[in-house]
N, C-alpha and C. Protein backbone atom coordinates (compact mmCIF):
# COMPACT_ATOMS: atom_id res chain seq x y z
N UNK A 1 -18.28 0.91 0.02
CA UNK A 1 -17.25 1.88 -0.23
C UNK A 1 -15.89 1.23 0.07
N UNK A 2 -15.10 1.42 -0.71
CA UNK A 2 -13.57 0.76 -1.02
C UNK A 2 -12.79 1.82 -0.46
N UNK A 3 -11.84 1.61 0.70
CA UNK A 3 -11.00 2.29 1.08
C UNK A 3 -9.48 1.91 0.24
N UNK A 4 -8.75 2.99 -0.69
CA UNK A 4 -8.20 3.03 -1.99
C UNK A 4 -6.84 3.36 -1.31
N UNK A 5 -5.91 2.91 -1.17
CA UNK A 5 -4.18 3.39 -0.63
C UNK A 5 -3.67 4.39 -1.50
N UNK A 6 -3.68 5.11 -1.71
CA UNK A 6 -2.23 5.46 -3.07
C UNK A 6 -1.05 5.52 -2.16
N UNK A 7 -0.19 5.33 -2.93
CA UNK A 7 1.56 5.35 -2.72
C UNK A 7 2.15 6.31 -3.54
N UNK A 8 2.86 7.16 -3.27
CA UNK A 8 3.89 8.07 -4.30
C UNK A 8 5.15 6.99 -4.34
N UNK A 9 5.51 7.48 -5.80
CA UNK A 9 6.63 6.42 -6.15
C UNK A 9 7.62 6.72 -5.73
N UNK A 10 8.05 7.99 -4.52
CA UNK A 10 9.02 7.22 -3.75
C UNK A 10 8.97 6.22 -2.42
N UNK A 11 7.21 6.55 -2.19
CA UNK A 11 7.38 5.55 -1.08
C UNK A 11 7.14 4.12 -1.65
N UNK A 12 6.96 3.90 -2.44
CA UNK A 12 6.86 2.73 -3.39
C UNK A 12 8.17 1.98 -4.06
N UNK A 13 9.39 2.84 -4.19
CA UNK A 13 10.34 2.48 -4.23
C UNK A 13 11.47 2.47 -2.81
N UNK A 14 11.03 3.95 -1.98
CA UNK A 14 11.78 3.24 -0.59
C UNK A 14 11.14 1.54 -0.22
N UNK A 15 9.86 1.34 -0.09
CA UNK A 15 9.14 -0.13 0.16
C UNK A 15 10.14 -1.29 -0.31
N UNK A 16 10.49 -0.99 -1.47
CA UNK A 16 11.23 -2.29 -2.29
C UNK A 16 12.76 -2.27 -1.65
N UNK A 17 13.23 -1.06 -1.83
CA UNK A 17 14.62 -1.20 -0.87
C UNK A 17 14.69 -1.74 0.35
N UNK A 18 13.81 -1.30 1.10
CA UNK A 18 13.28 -2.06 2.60
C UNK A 18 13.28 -3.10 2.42
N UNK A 19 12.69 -3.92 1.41
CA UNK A 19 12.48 -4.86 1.81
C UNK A 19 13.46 -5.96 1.15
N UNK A 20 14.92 -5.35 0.85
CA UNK A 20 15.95 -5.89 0.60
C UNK A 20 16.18 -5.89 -1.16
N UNK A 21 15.17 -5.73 -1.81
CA UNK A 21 15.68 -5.16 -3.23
C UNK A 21 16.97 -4.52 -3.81
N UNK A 22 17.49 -5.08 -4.79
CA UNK A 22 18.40 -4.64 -5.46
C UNK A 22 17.52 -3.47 -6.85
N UNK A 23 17.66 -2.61 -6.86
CA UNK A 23 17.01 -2.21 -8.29
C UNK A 23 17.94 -1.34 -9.36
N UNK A 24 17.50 -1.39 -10.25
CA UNK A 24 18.13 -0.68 -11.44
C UNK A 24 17.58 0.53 -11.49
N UNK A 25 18.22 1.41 -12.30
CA UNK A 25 17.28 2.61 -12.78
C UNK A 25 16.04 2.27 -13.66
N UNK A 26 16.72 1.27 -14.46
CA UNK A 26 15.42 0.61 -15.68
C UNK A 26 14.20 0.35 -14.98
N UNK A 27 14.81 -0.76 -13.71
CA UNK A 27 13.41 -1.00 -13.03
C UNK A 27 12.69 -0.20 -12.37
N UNK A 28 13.48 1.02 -11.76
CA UNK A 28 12.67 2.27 -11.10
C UNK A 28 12.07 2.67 -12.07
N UNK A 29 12.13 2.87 -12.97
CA UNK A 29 11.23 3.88 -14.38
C UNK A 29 10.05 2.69 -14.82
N UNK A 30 10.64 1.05 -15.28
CA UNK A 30 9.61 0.60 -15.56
C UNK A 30 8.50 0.01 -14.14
N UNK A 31 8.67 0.15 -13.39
CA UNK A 31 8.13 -0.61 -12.43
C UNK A 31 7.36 0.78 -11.36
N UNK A 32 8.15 1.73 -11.50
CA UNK A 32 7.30 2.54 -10.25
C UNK A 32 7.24 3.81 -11.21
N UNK A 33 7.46 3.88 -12.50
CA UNK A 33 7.03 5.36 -13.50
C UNK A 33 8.18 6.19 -12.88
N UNK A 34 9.78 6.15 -12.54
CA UNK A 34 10.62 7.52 -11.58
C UNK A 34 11.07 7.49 -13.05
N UNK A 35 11.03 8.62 -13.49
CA UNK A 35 11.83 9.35 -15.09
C UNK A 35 13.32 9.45 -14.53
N UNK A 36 13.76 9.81 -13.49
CA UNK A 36 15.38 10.29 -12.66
C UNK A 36 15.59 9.09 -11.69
N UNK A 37 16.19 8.45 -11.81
CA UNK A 37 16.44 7.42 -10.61
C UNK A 37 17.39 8.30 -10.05
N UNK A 38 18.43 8.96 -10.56
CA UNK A 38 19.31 9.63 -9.47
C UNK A 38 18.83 11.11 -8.60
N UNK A 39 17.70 11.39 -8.93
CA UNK A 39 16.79 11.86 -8.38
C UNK A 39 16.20 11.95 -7.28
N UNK A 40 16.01 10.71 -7.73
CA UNK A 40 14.90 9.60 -6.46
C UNK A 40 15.73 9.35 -5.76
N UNK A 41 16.60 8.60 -5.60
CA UNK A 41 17.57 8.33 -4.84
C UNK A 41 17.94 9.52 -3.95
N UNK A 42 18.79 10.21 -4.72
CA UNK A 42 19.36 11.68 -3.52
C UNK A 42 17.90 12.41 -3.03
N UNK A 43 17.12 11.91 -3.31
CA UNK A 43 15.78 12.60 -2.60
C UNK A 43 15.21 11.62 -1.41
N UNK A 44 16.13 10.42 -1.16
CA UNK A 44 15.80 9.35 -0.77
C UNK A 44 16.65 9.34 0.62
N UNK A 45 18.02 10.13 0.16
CA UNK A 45 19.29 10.43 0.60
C UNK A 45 19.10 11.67 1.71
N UNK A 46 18.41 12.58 1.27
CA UNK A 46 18.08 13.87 2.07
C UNK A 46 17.00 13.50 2.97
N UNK A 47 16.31 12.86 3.05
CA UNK A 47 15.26 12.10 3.96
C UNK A 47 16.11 11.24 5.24
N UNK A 48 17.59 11.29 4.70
CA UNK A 48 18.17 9.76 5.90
C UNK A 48 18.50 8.62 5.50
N UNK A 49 18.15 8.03 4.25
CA UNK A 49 18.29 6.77 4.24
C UNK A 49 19.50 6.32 3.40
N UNK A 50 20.31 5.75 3.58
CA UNK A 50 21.15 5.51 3.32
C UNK A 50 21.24 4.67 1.67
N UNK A 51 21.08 5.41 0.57
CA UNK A 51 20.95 4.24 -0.40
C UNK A 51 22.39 4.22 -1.54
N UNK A 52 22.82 3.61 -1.35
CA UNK A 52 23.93 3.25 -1.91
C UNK A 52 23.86 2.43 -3.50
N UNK A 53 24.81 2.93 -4.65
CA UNK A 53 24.63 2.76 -5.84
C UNK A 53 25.92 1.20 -6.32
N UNK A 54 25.76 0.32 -6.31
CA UNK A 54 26.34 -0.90 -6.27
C UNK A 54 26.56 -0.75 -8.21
N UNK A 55 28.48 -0.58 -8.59
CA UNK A 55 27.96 -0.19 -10.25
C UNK A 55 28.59 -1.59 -10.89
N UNK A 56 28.30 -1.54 -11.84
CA UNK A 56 27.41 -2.99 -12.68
C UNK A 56 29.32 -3.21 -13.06
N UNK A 57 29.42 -4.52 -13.26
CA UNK A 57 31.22 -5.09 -13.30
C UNK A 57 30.75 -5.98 -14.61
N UNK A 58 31.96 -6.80 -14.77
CA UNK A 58 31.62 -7.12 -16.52
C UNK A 58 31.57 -8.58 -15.84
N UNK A 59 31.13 -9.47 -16.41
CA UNK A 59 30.90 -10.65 -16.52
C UNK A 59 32.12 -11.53 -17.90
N UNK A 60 32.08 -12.70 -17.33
CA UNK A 60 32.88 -13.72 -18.20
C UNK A 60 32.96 -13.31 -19.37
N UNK A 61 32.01 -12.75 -20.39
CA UNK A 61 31.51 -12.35 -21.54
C UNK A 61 32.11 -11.44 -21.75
N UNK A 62 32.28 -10.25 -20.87
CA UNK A 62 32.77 -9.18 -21.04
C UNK A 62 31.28 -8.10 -21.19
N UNK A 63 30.26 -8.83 -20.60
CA UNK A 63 28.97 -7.85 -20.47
C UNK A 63 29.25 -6.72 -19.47
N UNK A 64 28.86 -5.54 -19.53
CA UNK A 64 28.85 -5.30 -18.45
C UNK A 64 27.33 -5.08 -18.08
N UNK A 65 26.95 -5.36 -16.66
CA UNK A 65 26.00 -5.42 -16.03
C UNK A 65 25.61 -4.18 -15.58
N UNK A 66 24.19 -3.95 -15.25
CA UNK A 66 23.39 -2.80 -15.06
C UNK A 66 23.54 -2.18 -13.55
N UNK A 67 24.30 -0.87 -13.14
CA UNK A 67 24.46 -0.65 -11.57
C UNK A 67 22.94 -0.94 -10.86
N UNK A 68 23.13 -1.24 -9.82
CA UNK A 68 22.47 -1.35 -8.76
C UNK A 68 22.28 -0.29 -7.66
N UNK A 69 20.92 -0.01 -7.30
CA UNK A 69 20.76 1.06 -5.93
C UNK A 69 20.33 -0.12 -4.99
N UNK A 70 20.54 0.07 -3.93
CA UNK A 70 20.73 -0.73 -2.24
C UNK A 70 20.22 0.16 -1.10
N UNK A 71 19.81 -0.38 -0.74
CA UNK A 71 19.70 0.42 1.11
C UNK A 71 20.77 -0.22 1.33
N UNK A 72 21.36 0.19 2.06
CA UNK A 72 22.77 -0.26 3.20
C UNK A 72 23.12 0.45 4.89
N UNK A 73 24.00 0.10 5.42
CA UNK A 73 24.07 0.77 6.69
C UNK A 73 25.56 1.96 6.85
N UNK A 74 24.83 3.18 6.76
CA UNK A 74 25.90 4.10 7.27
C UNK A 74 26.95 3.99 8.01
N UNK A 75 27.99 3.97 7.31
CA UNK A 75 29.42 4.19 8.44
C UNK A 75 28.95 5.08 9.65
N UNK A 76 30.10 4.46 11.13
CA UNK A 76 29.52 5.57 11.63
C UNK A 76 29.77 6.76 12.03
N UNK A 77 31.25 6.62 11.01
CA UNK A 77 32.10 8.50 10.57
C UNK A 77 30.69 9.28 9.90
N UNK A 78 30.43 8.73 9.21
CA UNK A 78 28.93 9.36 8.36
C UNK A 78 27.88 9.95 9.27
N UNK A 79 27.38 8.99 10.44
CA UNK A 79 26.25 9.59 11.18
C UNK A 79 27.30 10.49 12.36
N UNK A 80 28.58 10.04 12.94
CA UNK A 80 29.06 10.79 13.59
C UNK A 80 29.35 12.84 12.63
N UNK A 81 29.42 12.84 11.76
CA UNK A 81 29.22 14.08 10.67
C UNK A 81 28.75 14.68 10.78
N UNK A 82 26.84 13.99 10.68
CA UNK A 82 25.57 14.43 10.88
C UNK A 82 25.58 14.82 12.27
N UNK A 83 25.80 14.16 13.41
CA UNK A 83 25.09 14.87 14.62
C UNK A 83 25.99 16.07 15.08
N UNK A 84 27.49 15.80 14.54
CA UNK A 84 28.83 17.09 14.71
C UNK A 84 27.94 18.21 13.92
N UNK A 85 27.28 18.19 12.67
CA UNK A 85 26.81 19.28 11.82
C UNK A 85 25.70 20.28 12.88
N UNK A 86 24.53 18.90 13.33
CA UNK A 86 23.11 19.22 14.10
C UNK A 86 24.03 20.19 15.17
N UNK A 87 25.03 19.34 16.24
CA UNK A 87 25.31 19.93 17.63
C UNK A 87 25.95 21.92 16.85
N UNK A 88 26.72 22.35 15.85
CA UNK A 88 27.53 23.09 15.30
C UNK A 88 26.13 24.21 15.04
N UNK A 89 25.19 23.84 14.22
CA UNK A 89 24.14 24.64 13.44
C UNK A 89 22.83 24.97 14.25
């Protein structure tokens, strides 16, 4: 008997941020099936984690490049907010 993991694709896409990933929306949809990357994300966001949207700049060419989602580290006006909200409510 095979003990079988499943992952939901947001913990499958928090995993990749963790582990320092840059991703696209393209790659959230082709790589972990998320139809909404901005979705996922602010659902990612309401959990705590800080994921920040890095947006795509043009290149020499004049391409412009595909934005980026990031884990990053909260200012700490941001978490000071949060615990002013917790101590208030």
């Amino acid at each position: 008997m095979t003990n079988t993991v499943t992952f939901t694709k947001k913990e499958r896409v928090l995993t990749a941020l963790l582990s320092g990933e840059h991703l696209t929306a393209g790659e959230m949809s082709s790589r972990f099936g998320v139809k909404n990357a901005r979705a996922m994300t602010s659902s990612l966001r309401m959990a705590g984690y800080p994921v920040y949207l890095n947006t795509g700049s043009k290149d020499v060419r004049g391409r412009v490049k595909a934005s980026r989602y990031r884990l990053g580290t909260a200012p700490r006006s941001v978490i000071a907010a949060g615990y002013k909200a917790l101590a208030a409510g």
